[in-house]
Protein backbone atom coordinates (compact mmCIF):
# COMPACT_ATOMS: atom_id res chain seq x y z
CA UNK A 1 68.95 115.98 15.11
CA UNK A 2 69.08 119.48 13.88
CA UNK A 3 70.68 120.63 10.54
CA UNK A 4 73.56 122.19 12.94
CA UNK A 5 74.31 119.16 14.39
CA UNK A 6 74.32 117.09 11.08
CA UNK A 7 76.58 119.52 9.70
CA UNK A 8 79.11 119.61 12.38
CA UNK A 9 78.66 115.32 12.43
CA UNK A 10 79.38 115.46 8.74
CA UNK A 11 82.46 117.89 9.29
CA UNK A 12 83.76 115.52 12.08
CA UNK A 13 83.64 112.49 10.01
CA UNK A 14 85.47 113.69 6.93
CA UNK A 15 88.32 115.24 9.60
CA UNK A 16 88.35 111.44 10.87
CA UNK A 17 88.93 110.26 7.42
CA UNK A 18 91.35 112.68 6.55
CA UNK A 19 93.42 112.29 9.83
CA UNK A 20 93.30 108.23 8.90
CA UNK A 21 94.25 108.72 5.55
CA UNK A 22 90.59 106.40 4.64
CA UNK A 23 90.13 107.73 1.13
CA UNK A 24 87.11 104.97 0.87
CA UNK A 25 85.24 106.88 4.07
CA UNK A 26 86.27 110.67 3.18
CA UNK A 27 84.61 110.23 -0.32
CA UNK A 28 81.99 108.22 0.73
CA UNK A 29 80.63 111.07 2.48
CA UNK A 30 80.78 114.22 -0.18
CA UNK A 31 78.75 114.54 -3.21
CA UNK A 32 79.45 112.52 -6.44
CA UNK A 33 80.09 116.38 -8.14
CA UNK A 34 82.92 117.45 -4.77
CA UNK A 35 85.47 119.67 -4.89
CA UNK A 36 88.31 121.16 -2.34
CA UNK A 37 89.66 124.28 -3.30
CA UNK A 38 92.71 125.43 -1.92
CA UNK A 39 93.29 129.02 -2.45
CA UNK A 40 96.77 129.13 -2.40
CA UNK A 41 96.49 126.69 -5.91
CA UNK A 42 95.22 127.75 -9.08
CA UNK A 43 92.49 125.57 -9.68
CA UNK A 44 90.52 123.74 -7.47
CA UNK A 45 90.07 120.12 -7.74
CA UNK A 46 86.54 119.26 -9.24
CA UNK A 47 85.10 115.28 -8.87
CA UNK A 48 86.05 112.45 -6.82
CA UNK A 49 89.17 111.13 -8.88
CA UNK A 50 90.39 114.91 -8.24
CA UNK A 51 89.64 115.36 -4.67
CA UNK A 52 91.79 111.78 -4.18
CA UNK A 53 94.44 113.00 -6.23
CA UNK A 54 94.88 116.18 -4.17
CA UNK A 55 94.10 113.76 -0.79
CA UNK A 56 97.31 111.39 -2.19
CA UNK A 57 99.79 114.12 -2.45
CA UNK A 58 99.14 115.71 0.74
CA UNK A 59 99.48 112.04 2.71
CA UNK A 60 102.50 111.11 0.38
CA UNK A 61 103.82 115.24 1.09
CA UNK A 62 102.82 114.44 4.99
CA UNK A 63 102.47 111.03 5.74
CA UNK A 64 101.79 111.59 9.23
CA UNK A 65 99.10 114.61 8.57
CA UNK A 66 96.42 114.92 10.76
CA UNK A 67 93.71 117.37 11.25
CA UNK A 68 91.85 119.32 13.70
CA UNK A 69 89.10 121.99 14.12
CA UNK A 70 90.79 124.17 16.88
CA UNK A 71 86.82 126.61 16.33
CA UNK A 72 83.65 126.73 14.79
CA UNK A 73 83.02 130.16 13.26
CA UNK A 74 79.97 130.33 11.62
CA UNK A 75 76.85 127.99 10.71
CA UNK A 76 74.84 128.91 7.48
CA UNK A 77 72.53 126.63 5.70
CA UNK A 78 75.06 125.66 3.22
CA UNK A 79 78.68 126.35 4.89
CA UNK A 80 80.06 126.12 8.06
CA UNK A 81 83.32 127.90 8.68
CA UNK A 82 86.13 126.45 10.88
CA UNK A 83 89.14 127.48 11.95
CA UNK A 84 91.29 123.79 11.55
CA UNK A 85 95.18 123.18 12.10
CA UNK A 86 96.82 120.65 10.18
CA UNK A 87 100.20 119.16 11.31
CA UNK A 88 102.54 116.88 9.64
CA UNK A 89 106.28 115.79 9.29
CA UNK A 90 107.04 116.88 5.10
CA UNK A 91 108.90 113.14 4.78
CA UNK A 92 107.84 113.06 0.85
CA UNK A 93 107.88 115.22 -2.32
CA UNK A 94 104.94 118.13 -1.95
CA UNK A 95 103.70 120.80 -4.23
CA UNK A 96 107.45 119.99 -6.00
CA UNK A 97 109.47 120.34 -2.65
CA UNK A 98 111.88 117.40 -1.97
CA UNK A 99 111.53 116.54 1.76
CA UNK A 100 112.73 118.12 4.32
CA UNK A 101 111.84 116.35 7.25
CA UNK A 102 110.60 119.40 8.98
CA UNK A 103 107.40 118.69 11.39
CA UNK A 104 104.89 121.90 10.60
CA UNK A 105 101.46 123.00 12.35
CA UNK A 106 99.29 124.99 10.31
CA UNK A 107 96.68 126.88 10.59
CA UNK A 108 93.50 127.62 7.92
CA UNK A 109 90.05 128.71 7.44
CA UNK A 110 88.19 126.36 5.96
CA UNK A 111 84.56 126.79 4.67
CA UNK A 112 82.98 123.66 4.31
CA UNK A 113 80.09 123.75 1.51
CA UNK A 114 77.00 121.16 1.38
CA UNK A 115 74.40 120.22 -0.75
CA UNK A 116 71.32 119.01 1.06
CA UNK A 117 72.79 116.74 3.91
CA UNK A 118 75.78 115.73 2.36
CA UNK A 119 78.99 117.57 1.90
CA UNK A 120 79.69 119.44 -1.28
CA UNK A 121 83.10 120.31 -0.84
CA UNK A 122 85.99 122.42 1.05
CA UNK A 123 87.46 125.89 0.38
CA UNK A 124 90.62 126.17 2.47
CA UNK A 125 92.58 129.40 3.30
CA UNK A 126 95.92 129.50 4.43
CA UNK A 127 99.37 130.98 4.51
CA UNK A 128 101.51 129.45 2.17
CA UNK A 129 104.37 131.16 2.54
CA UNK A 130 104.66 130.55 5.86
CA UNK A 131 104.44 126.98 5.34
CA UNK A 132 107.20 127.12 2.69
CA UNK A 133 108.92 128.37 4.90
CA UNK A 134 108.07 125.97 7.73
CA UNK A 135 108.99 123.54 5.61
CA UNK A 136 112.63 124.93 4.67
CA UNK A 137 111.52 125.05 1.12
CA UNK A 138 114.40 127.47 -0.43
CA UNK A 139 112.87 130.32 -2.77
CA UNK A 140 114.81 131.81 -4.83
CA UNK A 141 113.86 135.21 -7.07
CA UNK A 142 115.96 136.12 -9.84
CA UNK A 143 117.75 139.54 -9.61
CA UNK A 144 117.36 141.04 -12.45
CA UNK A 145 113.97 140.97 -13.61
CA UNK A 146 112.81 142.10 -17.49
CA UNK A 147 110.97 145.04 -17.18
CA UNK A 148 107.08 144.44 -18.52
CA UNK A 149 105.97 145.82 -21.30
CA UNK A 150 103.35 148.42 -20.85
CA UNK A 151 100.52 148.57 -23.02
CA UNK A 152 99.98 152.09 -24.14
């Protein structure tokens, strides 16, 4: 089997896991040091316990979340890049937004990173305002805003 193909095998097996919620199958295949870094959160999620803890709020946020590569993009000897869509009904608490009950699709970039044959981690690129919106999250910005000090 080519490195390609192991890649894109790899890929396809963590989607599985995700999709089925099997925490035990989607670490099993990454790297003891993982990661997933979302880019629309401040810091990514570094180690195993991490990458679950980030896994357990999106299934609790989406407990019907599944996911699917809609296109490969590009094949390196380290990443692969996909274009994925996510769906999910937002039936419990995520990123600190009470549910709303509101069914979403959404659509992301992901590069998957590996280390030798087994994969590394995820950096994932989306719109998050859009799915805040999706969502019905309400956002609200104050008015009157301090003005910021300027450093001279």
């Amino acid at each position: 089997m080519s490195l390609r193909s192991e890649r894109l095998a790899e890929i396809h097996e963590h989607i599985k896991a995700e999709s089925s919620h099997d925490m035990q199958a989607l670490l099993a295949g990454m790297t003891r040091d993982c990661f997933n870094d979302i880019a629309a959160v401040p810091k990514p999620f570094r180690g195993p316990k991490r990458v679950a803890e980030r896994y357990r709020n999106h299934w609790a946020g989406f407990p019907d979340f599944k996911v699917r590569v809609k296109r490969l993009l590009a094949v390196g000897e380290n990443t692969v890049v996909t274009e994925n869509e996510w769906s999910g009904t937002h039936r419990g608490k995520f990123l600190g937004y009470a549910p709303t009950g509101k069914y979403v699709r959404v659509r992301a970039l992901v590069v998957w990173h590996f280390k030798g044959k087994r994969l590394w981690g995820e950096t994932v690129f989306f719109d998050m305002g859009s799915l805040l919106k999706k969502i019905g999250a309400r956002i609200s910005i104050p008015h009157k805003r301090r003005k910021a000090k300027r450093r001279h």
